[in-house]
Structures are given as C-alpha cells and as structure tokens.
Protein backbone atom coordinates (compact mmCIF):
# COMPACT_ATOMS: atom_id res chain seq x y z
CA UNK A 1 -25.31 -40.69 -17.32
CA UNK A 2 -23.65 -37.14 -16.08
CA UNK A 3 -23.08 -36.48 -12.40
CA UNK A 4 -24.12 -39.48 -10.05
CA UNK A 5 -24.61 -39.19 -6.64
CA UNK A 6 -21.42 -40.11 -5.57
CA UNK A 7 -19.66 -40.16 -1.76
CA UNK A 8 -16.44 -38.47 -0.88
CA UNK A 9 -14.45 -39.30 2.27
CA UNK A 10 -13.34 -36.05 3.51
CA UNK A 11 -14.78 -34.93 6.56
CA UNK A 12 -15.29 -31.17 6.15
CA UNK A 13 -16.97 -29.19 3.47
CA UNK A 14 -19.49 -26.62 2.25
CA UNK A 15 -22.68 -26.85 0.94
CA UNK A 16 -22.82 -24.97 -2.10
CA UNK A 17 -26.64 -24.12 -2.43
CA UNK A 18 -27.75 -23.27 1.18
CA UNK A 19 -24.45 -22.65 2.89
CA UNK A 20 -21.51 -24.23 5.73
CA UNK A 21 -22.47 -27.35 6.88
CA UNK A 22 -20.36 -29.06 9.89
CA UNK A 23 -19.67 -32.85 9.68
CA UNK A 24 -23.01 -34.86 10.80
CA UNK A 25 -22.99 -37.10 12.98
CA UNK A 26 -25.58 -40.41 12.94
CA UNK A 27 -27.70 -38.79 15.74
CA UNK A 28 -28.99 -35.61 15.33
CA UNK A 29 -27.96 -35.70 11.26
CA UNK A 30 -30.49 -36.54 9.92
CA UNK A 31 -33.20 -33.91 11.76
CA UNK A 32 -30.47 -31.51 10.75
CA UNK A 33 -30.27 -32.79 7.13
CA UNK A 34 -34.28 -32.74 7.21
CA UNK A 35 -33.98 -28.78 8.20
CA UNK A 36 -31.62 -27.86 5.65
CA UNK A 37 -34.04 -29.18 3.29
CA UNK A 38 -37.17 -27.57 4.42
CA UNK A 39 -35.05 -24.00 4.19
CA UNK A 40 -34.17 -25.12 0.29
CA UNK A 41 -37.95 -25.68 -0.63
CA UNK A 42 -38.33 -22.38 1.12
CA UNK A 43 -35.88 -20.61 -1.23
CA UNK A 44 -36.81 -22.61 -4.23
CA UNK A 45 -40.14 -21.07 -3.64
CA UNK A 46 -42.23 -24.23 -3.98
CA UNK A 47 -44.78 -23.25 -1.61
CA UNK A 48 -46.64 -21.21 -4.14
CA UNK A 49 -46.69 -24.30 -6.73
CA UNK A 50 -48.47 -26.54 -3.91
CA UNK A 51 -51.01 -23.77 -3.45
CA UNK A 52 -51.77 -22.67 -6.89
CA UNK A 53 -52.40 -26.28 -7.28
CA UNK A 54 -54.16 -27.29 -4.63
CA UNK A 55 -56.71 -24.26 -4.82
CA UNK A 56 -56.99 -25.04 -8.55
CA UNK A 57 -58.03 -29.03 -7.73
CA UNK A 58 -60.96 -27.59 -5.05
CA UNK A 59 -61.60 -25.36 -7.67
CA UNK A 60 -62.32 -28.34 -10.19
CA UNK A 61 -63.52 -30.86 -7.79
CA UNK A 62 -65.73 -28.35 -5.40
CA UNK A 63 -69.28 -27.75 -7.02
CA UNK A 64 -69.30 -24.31 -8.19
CA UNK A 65 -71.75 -24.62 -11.23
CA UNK A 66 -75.83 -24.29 -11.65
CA UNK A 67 -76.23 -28.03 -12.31
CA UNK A 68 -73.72 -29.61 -10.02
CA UNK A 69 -75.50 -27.48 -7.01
CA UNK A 70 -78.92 -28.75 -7.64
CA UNK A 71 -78.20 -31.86 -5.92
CA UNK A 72 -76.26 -30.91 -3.40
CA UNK A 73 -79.48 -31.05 -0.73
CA UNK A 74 -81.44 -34.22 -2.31
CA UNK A 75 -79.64 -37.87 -0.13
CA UNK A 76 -80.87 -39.70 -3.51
CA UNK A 77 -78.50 -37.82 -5.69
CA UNK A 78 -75.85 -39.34 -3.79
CA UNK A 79 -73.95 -35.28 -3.22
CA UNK A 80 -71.17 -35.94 -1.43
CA UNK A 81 -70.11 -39.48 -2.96
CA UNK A 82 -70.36 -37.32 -6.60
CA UNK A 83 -67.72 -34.65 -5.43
CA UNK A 84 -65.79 -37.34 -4.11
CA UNK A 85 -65.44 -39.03 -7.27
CA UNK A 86 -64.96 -36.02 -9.30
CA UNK A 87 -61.97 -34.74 -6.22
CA UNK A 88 -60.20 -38.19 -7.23
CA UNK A 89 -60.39 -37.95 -10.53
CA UNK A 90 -59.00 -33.78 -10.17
CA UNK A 91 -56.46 -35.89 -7.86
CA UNK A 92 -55.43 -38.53 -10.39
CA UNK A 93 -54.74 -35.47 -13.01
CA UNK A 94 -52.81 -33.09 -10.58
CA UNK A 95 -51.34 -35.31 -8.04
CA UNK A 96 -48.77 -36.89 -10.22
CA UNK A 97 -47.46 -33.54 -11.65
CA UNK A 98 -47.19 -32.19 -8.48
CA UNK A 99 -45.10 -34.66 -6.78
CA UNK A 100 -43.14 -35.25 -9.81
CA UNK A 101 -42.49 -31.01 -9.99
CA UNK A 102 -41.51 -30.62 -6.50
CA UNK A 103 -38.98 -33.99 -6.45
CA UNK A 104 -37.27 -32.12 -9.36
CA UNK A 105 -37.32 -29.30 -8.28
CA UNK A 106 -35.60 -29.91 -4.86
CA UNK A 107 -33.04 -32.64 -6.39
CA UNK A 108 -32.02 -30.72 -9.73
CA UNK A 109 -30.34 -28.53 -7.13
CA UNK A 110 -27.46 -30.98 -6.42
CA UNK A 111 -26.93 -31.57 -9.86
CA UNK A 112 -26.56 -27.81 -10.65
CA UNK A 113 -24.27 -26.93 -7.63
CA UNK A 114 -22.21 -30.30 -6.94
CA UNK A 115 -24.61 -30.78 -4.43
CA UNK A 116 -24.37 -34.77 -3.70
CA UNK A 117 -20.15 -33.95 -3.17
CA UNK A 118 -20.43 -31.28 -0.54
CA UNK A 119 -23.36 -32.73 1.01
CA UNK A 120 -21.18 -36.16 1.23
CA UNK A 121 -17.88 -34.22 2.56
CA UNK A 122 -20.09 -33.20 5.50
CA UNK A 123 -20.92 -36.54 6.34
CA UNK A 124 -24.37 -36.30 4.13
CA UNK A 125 -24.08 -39.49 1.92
CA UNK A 126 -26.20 -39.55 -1.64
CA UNK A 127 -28.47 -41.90 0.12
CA UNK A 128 -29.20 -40.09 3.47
CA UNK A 129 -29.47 -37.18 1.34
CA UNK A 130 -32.66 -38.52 -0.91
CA UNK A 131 -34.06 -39.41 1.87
CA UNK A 132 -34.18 -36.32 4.00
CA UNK A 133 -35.64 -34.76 0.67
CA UNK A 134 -38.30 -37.05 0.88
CA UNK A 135 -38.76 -36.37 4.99
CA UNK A 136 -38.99 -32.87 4.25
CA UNK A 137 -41.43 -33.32 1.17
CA UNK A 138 -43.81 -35.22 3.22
CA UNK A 139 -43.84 -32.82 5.86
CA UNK A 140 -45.25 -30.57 3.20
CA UNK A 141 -47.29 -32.42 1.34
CA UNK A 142 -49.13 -34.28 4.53
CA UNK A 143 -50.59 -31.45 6.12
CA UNK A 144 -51.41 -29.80 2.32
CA UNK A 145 -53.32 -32.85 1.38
CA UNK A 146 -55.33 -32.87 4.50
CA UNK A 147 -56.38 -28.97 3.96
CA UNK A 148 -57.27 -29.61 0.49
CA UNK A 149 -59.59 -31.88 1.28
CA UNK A 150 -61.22 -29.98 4.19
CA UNK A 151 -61.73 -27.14 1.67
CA UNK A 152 -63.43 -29.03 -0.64
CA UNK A 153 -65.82 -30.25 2.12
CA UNK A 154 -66.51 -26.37 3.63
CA UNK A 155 -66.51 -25.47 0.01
CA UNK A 156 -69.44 -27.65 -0.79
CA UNK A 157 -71.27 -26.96 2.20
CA UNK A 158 -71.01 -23.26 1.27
CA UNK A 159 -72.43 -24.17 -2.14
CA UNK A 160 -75.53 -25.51 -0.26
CA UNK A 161 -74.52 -29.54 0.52
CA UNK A 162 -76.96 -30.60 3.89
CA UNK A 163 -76.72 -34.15 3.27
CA UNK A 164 -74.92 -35.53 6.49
CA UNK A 165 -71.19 -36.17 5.31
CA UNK A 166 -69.85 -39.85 5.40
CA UNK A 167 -66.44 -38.86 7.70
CA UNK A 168 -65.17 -42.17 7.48
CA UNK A 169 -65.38 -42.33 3.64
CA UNK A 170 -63.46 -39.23 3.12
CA UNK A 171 -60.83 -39.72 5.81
CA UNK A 172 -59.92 -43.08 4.57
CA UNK A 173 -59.54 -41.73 1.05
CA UNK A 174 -57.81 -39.02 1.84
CA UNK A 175 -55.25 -40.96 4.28
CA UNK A 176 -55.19 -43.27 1.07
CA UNK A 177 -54.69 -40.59 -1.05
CA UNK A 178 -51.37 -39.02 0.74
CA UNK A 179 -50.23 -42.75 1.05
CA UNK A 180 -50.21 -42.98 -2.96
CA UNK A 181 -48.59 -39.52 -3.30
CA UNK A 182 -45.69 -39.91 -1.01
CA UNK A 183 -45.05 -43.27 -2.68
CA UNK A 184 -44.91 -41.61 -5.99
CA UNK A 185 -43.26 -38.82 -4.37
CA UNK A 186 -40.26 -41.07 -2.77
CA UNK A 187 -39.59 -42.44 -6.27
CA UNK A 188 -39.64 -39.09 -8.23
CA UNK A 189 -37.18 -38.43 -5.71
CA UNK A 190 -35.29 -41.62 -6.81
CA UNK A 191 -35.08 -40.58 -10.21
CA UNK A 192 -34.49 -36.96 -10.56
CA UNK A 193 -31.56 -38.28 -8.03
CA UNK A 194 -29.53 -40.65 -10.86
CA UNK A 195 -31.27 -38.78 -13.67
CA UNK A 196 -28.94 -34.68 -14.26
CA UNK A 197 -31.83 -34.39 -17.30
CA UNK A 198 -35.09 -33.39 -14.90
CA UNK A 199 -37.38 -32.51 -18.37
CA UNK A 200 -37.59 -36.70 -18.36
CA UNK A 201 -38.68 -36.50 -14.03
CA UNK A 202 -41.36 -33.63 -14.92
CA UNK A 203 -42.01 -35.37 -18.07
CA UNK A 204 -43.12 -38.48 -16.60
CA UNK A 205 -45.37 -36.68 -14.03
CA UNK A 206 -47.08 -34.66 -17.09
CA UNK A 207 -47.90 -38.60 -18.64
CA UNK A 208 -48.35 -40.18 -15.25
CA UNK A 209 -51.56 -37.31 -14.94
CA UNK A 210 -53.01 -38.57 -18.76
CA UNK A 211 -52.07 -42.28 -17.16
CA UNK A 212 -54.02 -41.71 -13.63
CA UNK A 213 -56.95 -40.01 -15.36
CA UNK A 214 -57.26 -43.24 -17.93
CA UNK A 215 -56.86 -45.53 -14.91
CA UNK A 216 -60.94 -44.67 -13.94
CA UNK A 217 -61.80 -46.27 -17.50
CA UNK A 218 -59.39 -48.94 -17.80
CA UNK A 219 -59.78 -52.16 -16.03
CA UNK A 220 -59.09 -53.17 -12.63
CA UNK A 221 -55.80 -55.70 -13.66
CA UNK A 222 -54.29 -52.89 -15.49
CA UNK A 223 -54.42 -50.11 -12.86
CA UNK A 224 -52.85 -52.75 -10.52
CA UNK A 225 -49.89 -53.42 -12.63
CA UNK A 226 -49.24 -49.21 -13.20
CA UNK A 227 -48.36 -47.37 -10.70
CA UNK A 228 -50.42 -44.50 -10.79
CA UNK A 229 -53.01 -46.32 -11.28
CA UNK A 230 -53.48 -46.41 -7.81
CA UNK A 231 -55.09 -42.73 -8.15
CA UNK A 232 -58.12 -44.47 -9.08
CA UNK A 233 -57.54 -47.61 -6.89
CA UNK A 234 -57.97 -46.10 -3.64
CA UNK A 235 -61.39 -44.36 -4.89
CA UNK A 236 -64.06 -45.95 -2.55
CA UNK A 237 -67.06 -44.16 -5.60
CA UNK A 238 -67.22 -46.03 -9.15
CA UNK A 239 -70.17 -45.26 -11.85
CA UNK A 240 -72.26 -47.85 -13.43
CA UNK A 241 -73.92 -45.23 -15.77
CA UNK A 242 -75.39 -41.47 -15.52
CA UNK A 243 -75.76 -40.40 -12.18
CA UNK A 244 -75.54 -44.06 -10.64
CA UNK A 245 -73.15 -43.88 -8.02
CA UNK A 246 -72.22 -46.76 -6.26
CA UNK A 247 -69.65 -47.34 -3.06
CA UNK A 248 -66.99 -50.14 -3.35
CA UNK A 249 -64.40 -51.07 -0.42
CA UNK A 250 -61.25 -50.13 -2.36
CA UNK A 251 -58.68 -52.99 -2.58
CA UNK A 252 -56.48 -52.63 0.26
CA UNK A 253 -54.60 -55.49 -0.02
CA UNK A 254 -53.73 -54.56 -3.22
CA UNK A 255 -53.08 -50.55 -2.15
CA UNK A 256 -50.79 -51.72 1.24
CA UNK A 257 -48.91 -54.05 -1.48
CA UNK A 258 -48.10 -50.99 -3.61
CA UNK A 259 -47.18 -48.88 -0.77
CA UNK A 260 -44.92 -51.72 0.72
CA UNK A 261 -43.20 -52.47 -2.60
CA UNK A 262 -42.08 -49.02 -3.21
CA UNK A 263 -40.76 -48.47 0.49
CA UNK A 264 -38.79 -51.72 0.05
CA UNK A 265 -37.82 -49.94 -3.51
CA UNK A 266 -36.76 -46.38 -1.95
CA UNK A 267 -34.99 -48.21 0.90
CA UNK A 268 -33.01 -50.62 -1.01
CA UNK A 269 -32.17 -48.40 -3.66
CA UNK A 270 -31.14 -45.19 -0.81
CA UNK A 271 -28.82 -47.43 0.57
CA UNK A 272 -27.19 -48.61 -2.75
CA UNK A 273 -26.53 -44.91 -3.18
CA UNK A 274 -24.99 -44.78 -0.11
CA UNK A 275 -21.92 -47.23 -1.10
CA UNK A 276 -21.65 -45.69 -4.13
CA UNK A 277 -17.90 -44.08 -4.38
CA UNK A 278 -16.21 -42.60 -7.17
C-alpha cells in the first residue's frame, strides 16, 4: 500500500515540512500539534480554495437572476425556503469536493516528506497526528460555513427579499450542515492518511458531489444508507412539484446516528494508527 503511517520510538526529531519540533508531551501536545497544522494549511495556501468556493456556492445559491428576484417580496412564493433549497443543493455539489480537497491536501504532505516518521520521533504518533489535522480543519471550516451562509442571507436581502426570515430554519441547517461536513471531513482525513495515491481521496469527493446532488431525487432509504446522502438529509425544504415548497422536520435521529457512527469510526480507527509500529 506504500508508506503507512507508522510510529518510531526515538524521542527527538525534525519535522521535515514545517520545521524542528521538540518531543510533545500529553499536555500541551496536542494544542501545539493543532498549531503546527494551522501554519501548514497556511503555507499550502488552502485559504484561497475555501473562498473561491464558498463565494462561488452564494454565487449559485443567492438569487441573482430576473426570475428568481420576482418572488423574493411575495410570503406565498415561499422566498426564503426556495434559496434554501437551492443553497443545499449548491451544498450537496461543493461540499464534498471541498472537504475531500483540503483532507488531501493537508495529509499528502506526510506522504511526500516522511511526514508520519518525524512527526512520530517527536512524540506525534500517526493517530494524534490525523487528528490534529482534523482539529485544525474544523477550525477553518466552522467559522467559513457560518459566513457563507450569512452571505447568502445579506445577499438576498440586497436582491430585494422582505419576507421576514425563518432564523431558526436556517441556523439549524446550517449547524446541520457543518455537522455533515466535518464528518465527511474526519474521514477524508482517514483515507488520504493510509491511502500515498490522493487522485483516489479527491476522486471520491468529485463522485461524492454527482452522489449528494442525486441524493435530492433518490429515495429516503437510499440517502440513509450513503453517506453523503446526508447533504440532502438535513434539508428541512423538499418539492412536491413546480414552485410547491413544502417544510419537513429533517430526520434527526437518523442525522445524530450518522454523525455518531463516524466519530466512533475516526476514533477507533485514530487509535489503531496509533499502535501501529513498523
């Protein structure tokens, strides 16, 4: 399978992407670890990836057109529960590439430089290591996934949308919505981590967007079963036919299931990497 992450026992090392790194201890290691992380998505650049596509799903979802503006100050055409639908289905397309991008991105690192070795001879073992990438992802990808959707909002009162907004509606999809994409997030993380190939990690984002998008058409059992087909589970708006718009508690049982499943998943399979020696 190529280079694994593997643990070494020495206590000193170097880390051969982003410099020295002293032996870590259990208490402050990890905050340090999560640091060290944060400065390589700084250098890999990523921030300009989250942005281009962040703007670029307002830019889809927000309603820029003639037509989609003609509603926008009518309660019967049901505005803001139309952008909402169209902002998860923008979500189900980009969501998955994006996670999928920057969990490559910030893994295929320690393939390239021998990073898993150093990071171990500091103290940093393979499983520690995934998941300070995954602490320092979701510090980024938290507060971007809240702005996003405040854009969309102020863009589409710019474009003219007086209907009174339904707060509670679009904070619990959006809190949904960054629950679903740091789950998917922690196990891209998982698998550009055993995987040295990250075409197949990027790969699988690029089908998991065709996947999420098909997930709004296909029935309920089947987005249960696939995983990112809970980019169209947590959407509170479904369509019965043209321009009926209804609103449907999502299934939260179901959702908190998913989320719980791949926690147990990241955990578990974190600390198998952390006994692995070689």
């Amino acid at each position: 399978m190529g280079t694994q992450p593997t643990v070494a026992r020495s206590s000193r090392g170097r880390r051969g992407y982003s410099g020295y790194a002293p032996p870590l201890r259990s208490g402050g290691s990890f905050r340090v670890a999560v640091r060290l992380e944060l400065a390589k998505l700084r250098r890999l650049r990523t921030m300009p990836i989250v942005i281009v596509l962040g703007v670029t799903a307002v830019a889809f979802a927000a309603p820029l057109s003639a037509s989609s503006r003609a509603g926008l100050a009518d309660p019967a055409a049901h505005p803001w529960e139309g952008i909402l639908l169209q902002y998860a289905l923008v979500n189900a397309l980009f969501s998955p590439i994006l996670v999928a991008v920057l969990a490559s991105r910030l893994t295929d690192i320690e393939h390239a430089s021998g990073g898993w070795y150093l990071s171990a001879t500091a103290g940093l073992t393979p499983g520690r290591l995934c998941r300070a990438k995954f602490a320092a992802l979701a510090l980024m990808l938290v507060p971007v996934l809240a702005l996003q959707t405040l854009a969309l909002i102020v863009a589409a009162c710019a474009a003219g949308a007086t209907v009174p907004l339904s707060i509670g509606m679009w904070a619990g999809y959006t809190t949904l919505l960054i629950g679903v994409d740091l789950a998917m997030c922690a196990l891209h993380v998982l698998l550009a981590a055993v995987l040295d190939n990250q075409l197949a990690c990027v790969g699988l984002g690029l089908v998991g967007a065709f996947i999420g998008v098909y997930m709004f058409l296909a029935p309920a059992w089947l987005a249960r079963l696939l995983p990112w087909g809970y980019w169209a589970m947590i959407c509170p708006i479904s369509q019965g036919g043209p321009g009926d718009l209804m609103v449907a508690r999502p299934p939260l049982g179901w959702i908190a299931g998913f989320l719980g499943l791949a926690t147990a998943c990241f955990y578990a399979i974190t600390s198998r990497l952390d006994r692995i020696e070689r």
